[in-house]
N, C-alpha and C. Protein backbone atom coordinates (compact mmCIF):
# COMPACT_ATOMS: atom_id res chain seq x y z
N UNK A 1 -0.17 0.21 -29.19
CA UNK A 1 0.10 0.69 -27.84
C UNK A 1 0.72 2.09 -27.93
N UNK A 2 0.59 2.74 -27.12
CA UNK A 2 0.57 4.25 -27.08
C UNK A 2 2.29 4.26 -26.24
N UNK A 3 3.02 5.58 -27.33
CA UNK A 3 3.89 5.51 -26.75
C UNK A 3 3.95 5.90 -25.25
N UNK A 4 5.04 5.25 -24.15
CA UNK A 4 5.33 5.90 -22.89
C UNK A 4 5.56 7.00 -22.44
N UNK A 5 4.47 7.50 -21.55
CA UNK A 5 5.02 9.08 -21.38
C UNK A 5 5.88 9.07 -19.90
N UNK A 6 6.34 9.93 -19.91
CA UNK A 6 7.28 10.10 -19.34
C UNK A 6 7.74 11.46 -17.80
N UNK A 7 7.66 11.22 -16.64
CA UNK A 7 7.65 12.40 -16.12
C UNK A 7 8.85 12.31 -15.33
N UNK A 8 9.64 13.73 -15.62
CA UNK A 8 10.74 14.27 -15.22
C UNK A 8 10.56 15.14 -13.83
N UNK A 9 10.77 14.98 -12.99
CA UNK A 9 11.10 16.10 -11.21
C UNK A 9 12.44 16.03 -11.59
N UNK A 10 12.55 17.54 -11.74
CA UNK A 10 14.21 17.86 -11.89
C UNK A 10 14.38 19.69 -11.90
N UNK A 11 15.09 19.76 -10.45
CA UNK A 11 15.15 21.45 -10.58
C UNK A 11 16.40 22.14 -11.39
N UNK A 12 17.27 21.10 -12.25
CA UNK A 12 18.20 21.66 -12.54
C UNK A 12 18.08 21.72 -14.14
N UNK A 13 18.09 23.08 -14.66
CA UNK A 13 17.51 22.95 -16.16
C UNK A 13 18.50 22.84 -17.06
N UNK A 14 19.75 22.57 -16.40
CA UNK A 14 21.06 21.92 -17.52
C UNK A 14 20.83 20.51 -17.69
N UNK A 15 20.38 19.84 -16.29
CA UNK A 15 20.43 18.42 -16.03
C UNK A 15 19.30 17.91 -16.70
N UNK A 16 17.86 18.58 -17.14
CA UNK A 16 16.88 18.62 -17.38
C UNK A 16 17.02 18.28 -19.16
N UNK A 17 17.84 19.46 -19.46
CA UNK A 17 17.65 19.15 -20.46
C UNK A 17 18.37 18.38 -21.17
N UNK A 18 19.54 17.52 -20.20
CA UNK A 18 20.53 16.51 -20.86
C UNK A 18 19.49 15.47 -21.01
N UNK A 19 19.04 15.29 -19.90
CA UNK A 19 18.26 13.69 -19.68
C UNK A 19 16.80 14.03 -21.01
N UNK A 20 16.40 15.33 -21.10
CA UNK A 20 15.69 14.73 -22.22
C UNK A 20 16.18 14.71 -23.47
N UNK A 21 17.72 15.33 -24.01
CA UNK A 21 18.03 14.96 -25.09
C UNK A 21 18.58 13.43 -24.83
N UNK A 22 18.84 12.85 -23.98
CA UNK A 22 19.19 11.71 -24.23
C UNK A 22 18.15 10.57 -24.22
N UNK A 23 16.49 11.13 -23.62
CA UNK A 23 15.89 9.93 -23.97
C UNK A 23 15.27 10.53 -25.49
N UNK A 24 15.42 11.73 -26.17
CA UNK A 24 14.86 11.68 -27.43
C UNK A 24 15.69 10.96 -28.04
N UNK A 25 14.76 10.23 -29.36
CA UNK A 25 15.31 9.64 -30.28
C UNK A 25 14.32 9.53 -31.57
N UNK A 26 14.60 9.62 -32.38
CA UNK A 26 13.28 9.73 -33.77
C UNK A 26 12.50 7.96 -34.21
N UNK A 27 13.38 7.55 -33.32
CA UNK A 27 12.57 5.86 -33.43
C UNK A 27 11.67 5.94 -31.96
N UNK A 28 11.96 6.22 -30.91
CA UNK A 28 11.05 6.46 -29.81
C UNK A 28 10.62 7.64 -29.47
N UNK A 29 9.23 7.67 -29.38
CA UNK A 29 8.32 8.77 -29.39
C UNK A 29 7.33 8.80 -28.12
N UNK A 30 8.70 9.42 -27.00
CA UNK A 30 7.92 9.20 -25.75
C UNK A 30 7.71 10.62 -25.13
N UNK A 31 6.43 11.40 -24.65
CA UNK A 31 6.42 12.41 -24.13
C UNK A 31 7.29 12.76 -23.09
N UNK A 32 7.68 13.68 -23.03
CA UNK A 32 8.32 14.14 -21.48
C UNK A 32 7.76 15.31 -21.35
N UNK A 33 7.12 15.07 -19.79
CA UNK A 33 6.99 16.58 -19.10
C UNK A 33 7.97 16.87 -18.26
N UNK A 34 8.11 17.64 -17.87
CA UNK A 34 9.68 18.21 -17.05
C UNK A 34 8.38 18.89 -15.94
N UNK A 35 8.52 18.77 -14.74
CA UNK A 35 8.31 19.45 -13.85
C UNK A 35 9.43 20.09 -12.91
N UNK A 36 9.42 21.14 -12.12
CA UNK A 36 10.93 22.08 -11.62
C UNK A 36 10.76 22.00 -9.96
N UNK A 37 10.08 20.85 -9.33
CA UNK A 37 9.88 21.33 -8.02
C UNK A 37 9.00 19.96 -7.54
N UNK A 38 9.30 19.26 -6.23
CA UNK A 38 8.41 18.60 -5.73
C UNK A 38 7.05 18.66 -5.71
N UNK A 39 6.13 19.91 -5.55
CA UNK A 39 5.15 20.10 -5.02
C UNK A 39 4.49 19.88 -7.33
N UNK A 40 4.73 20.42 -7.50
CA UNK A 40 4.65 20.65 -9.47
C UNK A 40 4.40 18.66 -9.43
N UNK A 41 5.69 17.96 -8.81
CA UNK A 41 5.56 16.86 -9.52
C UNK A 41 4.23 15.99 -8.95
N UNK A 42 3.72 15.74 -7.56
CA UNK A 42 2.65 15.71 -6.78
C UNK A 42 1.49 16.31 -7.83
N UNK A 43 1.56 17.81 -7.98
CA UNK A 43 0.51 18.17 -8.64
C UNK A 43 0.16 17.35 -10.27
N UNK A 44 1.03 17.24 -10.86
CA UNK A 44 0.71 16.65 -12.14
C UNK A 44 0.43 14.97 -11.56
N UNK A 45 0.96 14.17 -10.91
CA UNK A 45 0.50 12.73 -10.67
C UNK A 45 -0.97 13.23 -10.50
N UNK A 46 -1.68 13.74 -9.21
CA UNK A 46 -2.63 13.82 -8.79
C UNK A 46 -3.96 14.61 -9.81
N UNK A 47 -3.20 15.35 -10.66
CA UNK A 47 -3.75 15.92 -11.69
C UNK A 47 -4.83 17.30 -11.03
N UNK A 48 -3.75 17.75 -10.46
CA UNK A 48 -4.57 18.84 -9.55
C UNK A 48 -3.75 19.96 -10.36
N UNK A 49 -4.27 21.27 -10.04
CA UNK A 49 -4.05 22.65 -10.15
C UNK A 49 -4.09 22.66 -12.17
N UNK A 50 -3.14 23.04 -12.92
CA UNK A 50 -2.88 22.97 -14.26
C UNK A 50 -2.80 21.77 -14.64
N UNK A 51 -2.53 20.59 -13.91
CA UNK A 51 -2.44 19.43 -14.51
C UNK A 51 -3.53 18.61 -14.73
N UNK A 52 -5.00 19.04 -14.69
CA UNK A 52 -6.24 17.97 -14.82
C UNK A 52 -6.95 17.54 -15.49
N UNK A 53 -5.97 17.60 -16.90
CA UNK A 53 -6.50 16.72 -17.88
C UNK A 53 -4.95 15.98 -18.31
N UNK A 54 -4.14 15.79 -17.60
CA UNK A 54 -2.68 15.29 -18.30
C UNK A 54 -3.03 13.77 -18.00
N UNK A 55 -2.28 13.10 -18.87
CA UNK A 55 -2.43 11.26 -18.55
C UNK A 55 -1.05 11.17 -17.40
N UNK A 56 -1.55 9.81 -16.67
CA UNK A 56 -0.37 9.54 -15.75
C UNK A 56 0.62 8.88 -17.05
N UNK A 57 1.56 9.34 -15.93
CA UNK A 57 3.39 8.60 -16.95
C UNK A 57 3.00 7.29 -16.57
N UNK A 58 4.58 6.57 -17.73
CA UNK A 58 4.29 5.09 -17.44
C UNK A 58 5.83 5.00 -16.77
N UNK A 59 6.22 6.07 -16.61
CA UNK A 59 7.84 5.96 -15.83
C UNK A 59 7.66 7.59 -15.08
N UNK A 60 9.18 7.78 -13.86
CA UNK A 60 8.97 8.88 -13.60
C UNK A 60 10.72 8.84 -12.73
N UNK A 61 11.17 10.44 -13.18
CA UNK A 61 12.65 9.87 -13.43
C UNK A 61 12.26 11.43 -11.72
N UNK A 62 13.24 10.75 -11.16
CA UNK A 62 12.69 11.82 -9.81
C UNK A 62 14.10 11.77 -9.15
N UNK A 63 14.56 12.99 -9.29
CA UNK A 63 15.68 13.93 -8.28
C UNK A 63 15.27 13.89 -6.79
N UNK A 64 16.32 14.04 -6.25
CA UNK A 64 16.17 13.53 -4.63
C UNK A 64 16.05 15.62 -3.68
N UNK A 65 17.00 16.04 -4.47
CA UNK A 65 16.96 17.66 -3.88
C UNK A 65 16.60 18.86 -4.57
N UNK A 66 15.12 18.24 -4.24
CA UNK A 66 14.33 19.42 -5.16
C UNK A 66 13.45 20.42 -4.22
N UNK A 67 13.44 21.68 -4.76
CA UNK A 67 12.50 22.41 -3.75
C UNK A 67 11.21 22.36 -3.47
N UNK A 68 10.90 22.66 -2.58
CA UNK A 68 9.27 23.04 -2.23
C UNK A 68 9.20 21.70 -1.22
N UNK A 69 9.19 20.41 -1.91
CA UNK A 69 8.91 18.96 -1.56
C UNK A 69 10.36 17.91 -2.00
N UNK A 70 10.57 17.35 -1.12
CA UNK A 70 12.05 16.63 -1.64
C UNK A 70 11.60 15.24 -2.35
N UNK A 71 12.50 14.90 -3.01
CA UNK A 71 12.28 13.71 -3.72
C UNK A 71 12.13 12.39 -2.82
N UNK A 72 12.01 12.53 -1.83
CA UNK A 72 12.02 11.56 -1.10
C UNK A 72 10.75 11.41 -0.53
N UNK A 73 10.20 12.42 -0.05
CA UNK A 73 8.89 12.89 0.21
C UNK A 73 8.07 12.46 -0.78
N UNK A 74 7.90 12.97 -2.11
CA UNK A 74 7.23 12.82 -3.58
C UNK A 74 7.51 11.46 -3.45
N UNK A 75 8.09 10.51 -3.59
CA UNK A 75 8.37 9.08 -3.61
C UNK A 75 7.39 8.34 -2.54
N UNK A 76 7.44 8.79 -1.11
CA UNK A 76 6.23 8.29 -0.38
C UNK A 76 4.42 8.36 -0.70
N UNK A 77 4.76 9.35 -1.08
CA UNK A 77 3.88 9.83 -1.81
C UNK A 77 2.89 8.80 -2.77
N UNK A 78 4.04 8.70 -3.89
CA UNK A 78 3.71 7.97 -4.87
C UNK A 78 3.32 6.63 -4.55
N UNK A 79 4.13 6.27 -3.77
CA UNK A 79 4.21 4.40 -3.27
C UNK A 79 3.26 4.72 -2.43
N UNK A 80 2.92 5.13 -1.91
CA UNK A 80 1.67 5.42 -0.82
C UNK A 80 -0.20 5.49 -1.82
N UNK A 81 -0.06 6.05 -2.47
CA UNK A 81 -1.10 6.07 -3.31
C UNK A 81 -1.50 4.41 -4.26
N UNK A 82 -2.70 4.14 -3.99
CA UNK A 82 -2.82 2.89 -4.81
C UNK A 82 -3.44 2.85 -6.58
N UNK A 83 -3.65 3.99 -6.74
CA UNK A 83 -3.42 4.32 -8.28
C UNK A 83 -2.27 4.77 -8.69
N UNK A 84 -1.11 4.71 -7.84
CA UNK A 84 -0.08 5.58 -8.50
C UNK A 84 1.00 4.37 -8.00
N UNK A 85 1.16 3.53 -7.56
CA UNK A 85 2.12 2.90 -6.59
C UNK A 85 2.93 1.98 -7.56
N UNK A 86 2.32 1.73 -9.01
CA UNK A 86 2.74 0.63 -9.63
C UNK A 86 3.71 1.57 -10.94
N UNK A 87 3.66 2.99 -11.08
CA UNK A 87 4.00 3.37 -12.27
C UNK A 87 5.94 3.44 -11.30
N UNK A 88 7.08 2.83 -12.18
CA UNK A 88 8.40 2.44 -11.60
C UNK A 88 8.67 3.79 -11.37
N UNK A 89 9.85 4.22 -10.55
CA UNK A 89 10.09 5.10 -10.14
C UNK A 89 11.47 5.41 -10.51
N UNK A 90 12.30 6.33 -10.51
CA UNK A 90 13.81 5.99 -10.90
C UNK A 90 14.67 7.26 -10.02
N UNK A 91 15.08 7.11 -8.72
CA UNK A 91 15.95 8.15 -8.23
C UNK A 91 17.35 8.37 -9.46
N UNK A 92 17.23 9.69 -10.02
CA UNK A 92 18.11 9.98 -10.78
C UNK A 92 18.71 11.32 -9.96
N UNK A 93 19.69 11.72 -9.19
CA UNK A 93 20.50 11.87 -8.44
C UNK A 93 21.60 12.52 -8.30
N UNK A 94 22.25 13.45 -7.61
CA UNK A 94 23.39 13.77 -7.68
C UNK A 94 23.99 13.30 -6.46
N UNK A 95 23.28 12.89 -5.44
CA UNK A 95 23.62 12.60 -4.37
C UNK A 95 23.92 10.60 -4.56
N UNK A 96 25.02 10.26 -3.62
CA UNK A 96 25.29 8.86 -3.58
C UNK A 96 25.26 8.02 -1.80
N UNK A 97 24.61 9.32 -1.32
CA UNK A 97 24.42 9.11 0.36
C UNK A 97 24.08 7.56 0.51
N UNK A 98 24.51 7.20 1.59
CA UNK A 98 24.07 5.71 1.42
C UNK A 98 22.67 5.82 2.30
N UNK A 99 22.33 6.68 3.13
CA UNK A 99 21.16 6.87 3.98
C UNK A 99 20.18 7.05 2.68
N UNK A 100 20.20 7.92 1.91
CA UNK A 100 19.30 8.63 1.22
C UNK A 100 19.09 6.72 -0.25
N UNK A 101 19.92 6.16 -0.47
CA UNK A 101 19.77 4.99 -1.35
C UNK A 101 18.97 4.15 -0.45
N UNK A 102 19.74 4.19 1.09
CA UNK A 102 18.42 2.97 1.82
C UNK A 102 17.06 3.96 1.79
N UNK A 103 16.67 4.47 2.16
CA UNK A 103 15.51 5.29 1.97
C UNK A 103 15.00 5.29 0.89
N UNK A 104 15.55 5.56 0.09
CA UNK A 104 14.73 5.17 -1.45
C UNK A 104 14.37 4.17 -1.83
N UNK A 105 14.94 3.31 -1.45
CA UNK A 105 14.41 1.58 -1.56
C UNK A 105 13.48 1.42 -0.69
N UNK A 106 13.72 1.57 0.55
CA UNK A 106 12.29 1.56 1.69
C UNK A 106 11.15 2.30 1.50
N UNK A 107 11.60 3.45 0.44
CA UNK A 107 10.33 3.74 0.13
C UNK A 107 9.72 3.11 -1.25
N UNK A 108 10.30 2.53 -1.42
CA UNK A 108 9.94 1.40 -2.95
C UNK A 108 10.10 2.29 -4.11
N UNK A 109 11.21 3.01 -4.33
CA UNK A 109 11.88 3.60 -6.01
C UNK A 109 12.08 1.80 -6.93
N UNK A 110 12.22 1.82 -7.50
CA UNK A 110 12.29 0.20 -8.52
C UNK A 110 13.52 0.93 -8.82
N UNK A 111 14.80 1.71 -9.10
CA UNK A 111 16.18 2.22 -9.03
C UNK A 111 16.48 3.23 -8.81
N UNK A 112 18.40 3.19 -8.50
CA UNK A 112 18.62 4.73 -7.67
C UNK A 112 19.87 4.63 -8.51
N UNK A 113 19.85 5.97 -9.44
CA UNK A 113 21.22 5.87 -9.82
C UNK A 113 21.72 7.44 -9.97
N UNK A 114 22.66 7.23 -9.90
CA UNK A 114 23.76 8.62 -9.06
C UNK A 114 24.21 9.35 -10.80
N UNK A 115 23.61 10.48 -10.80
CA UNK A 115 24.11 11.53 -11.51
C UNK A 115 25.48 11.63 -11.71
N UNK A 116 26.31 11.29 -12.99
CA UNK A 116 27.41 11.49 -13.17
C UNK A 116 28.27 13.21 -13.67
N UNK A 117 29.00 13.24 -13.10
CA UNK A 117 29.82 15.13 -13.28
C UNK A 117 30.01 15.00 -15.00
N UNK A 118 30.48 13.87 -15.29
CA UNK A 118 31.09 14.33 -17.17
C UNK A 118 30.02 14.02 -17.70
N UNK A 119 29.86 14.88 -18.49
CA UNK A 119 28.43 14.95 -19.80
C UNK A 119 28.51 13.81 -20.47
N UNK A 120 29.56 13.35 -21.01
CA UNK A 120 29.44 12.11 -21.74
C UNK A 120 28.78 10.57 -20.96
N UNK A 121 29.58 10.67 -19.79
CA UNK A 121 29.08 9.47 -19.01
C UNK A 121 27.70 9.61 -18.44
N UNK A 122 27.09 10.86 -18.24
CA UNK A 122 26.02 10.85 -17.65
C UNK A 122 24.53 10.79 -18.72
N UNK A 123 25.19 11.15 -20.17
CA UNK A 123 24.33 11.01 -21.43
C UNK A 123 24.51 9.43 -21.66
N UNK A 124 25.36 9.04 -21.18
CA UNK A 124 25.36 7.73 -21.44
C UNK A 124 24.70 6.79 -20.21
N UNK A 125 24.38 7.35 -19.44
CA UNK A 125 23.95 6.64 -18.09
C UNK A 125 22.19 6.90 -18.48
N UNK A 126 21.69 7.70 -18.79
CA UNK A 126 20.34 8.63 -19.19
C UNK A 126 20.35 7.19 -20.31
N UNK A 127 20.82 7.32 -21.34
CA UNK A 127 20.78 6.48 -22.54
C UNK A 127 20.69 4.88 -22.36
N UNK A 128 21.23 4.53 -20.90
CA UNK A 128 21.12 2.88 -20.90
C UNK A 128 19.86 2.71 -19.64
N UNK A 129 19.26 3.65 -18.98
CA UNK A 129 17.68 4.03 -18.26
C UNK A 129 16.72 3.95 -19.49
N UNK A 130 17.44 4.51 -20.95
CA UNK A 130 16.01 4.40 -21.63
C UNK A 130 16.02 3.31 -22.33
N UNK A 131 17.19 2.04 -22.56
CA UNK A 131 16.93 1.71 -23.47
C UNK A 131 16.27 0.41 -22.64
N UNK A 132 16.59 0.29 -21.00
CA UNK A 132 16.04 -1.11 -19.85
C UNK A 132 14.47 -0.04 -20.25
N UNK A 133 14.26 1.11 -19.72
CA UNK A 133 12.76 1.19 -19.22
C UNK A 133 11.70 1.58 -20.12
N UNK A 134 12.11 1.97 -21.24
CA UNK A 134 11.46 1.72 -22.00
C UNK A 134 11.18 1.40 -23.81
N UNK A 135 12.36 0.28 -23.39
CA UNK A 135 12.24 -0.77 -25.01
C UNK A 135 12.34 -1.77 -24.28
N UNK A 136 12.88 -2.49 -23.31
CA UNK A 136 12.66 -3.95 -22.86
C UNK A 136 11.92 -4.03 -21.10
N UNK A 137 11.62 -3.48 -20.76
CA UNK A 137 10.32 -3.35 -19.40
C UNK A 137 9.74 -3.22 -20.30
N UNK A 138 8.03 -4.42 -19.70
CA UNK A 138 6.91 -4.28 -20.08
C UNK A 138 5.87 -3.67 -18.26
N UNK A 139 6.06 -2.51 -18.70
CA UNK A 139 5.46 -1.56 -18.31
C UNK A 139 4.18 -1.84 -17.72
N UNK A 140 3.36 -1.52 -16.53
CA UNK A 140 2.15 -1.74 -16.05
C UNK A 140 1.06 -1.13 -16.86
N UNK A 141 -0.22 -1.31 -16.99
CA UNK A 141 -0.96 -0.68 -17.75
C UNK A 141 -2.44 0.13 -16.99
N UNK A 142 -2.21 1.59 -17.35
CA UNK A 142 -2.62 2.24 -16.39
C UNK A 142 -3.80 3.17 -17.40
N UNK A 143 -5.23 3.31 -16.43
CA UNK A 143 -5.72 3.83 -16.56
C UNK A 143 -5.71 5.46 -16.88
N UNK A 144 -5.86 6.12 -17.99
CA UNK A 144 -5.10 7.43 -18.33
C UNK A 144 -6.55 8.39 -18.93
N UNK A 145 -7.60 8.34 -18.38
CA UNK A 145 -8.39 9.19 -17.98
C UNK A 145 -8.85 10.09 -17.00
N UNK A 146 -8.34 11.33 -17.14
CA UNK A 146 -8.16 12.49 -16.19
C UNK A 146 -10.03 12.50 -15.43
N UNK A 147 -9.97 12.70 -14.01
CA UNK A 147 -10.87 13.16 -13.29
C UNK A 147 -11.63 11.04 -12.91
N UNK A 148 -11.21 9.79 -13.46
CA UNK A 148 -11.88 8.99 -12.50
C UNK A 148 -10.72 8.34 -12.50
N UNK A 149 -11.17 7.43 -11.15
CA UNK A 149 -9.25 6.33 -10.19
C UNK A 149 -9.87 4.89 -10.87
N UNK A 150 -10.31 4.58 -11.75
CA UNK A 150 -10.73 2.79 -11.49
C UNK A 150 -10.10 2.02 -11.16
N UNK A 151 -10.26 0.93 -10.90
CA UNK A 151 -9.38 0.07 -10.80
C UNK A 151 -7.78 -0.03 -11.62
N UNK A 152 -6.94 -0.24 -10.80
CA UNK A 152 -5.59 -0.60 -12.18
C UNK A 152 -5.77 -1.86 -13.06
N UNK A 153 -6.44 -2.92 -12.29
CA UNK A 153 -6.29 -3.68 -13.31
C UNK A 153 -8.21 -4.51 -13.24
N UNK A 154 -8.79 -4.12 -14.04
CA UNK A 154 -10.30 -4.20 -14.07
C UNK A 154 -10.98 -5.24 -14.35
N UNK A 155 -9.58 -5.85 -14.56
CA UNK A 155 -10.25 -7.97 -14.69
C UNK A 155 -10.66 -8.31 -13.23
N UNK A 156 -10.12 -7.99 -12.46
CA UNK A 156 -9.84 -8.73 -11.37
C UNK A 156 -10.52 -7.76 -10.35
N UNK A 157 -11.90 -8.08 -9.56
CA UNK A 157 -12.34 -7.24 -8.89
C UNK A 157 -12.65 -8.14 -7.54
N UNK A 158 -13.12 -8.29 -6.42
CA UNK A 158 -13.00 -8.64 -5.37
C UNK A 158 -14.48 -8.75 -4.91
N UNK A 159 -15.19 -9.64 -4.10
CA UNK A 159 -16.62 -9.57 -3.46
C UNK A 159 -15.98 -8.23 -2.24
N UNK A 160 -17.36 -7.44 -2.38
CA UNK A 160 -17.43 -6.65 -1.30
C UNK A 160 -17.08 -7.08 -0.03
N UNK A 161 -18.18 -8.24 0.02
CA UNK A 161 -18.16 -8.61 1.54
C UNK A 161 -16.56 -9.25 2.25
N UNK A 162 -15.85 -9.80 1.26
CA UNK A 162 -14.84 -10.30 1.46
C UNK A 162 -13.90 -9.52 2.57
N UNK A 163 -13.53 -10.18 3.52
CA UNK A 163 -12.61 -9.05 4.23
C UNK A 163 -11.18 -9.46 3.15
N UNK A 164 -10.69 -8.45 3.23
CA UNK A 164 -9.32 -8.27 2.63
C UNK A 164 -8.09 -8.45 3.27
N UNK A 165 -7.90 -8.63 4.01
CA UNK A 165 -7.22 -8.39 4.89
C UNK A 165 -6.85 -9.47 5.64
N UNK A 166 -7.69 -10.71 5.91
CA UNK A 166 -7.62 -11.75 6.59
C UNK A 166 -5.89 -12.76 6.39
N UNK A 167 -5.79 -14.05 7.30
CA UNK A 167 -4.91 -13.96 6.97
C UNK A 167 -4.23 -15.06 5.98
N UNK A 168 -5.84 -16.32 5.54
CA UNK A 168 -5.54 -16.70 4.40
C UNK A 168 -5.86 -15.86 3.00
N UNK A 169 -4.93 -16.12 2.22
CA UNK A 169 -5.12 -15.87 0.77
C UNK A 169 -6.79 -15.80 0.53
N UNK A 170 -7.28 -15.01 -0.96
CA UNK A 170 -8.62 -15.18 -1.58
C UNK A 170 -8.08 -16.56 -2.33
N UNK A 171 -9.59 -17.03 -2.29
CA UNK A 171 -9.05 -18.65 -3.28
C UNK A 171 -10.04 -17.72 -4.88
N UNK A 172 -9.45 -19.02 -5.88
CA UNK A 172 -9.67 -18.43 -7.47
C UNK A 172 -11.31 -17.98 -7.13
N UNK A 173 -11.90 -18.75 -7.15
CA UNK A 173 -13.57 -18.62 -6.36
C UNK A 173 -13.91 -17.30 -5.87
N UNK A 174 -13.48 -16.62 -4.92
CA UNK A 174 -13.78 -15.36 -4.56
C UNK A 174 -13.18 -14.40 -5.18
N UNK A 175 -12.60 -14.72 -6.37
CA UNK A 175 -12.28 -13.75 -6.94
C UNK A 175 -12.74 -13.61 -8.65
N UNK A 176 -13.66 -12.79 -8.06
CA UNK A 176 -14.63 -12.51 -9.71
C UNK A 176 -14.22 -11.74 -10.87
């Protein structure tokens, strides 16, 4: 299995570069891209502009006050998209607003955790994100070929005719 890559939305390039020395480690060998701006992080999911041959992350560590596009925005975004809706999300934060935590949950982040001021505690907060998301989460498994959407999960495909939508369940039978 291919290590987890990893995508960073973060306009602050002190904060940027704490959180990736703290998820490097020479036993885990997980890419990080750093993007500096909402609209950058949109562009690399979608794999538009410079980004259209990059693989999607299997995590994505996303700041709430970033320019161009706010992290909150980028988050609808993401959960809104059905190739993109399943990769976890992680509000990493300087803000502890309680509006902006309900919002992040309503928009379905999987956690929201608040940027700490001392370097030590906040290398240590970075350090216990990597060791839940990626050494003990088993991670969704995502299609990582730039330019087609297939299915996320390609066992399981559906009769056309089927409405979807109805308001019993598909039984095992209609589902091929």
């Amino acid at each position: 299995m291919d290590p987890l890559e990893i995508l960073l939305v973060e306009d602050n390039p002190d904060h940027a570069e704490l959180i990736q020395q703290a998820l490097s480690d020479e036993k885990v060998l997980n890419q990080i891209h750093w993007v500096k701006d909402g609209q950058a992080g949109l562009d690399f999911l979608f794999r538009r502009s410079v980004y259209t041959k990059v693989r999607l992350p299997g995590l994505i560590l996303l700041d709430i006050n970033l320019p161009k596009i706010n992290g909150l925005e980028v988050l609808k975004e993401i959960k809104g998209d059905p190739n993109l809706r399943v990769i976890p999300v992680i509000i990493l934060t300087t803000s502890d607003r309680d509006e902006e935590v309900a919002a992040s949950y309503l928009l379905g982040t999987n956690s929201f955790v608040t940027k700490p001021v001392k370097f030590a505690e906040f290398f240590e907060k970075v350090t216990s994100l990597k060791r839940y998301w990626l050494l003990t989460n088993n991670g969704p498994i995502l299609s990582n070929s730039p330019g087609e959407s297939p299915p996320l999960f390609p066992s399981v495909t559906f009769k056309r005719d089927q409405k979807m939508f109805e308001d019993k369940p598909l039984t095992p039978r209609e589902i091929q």
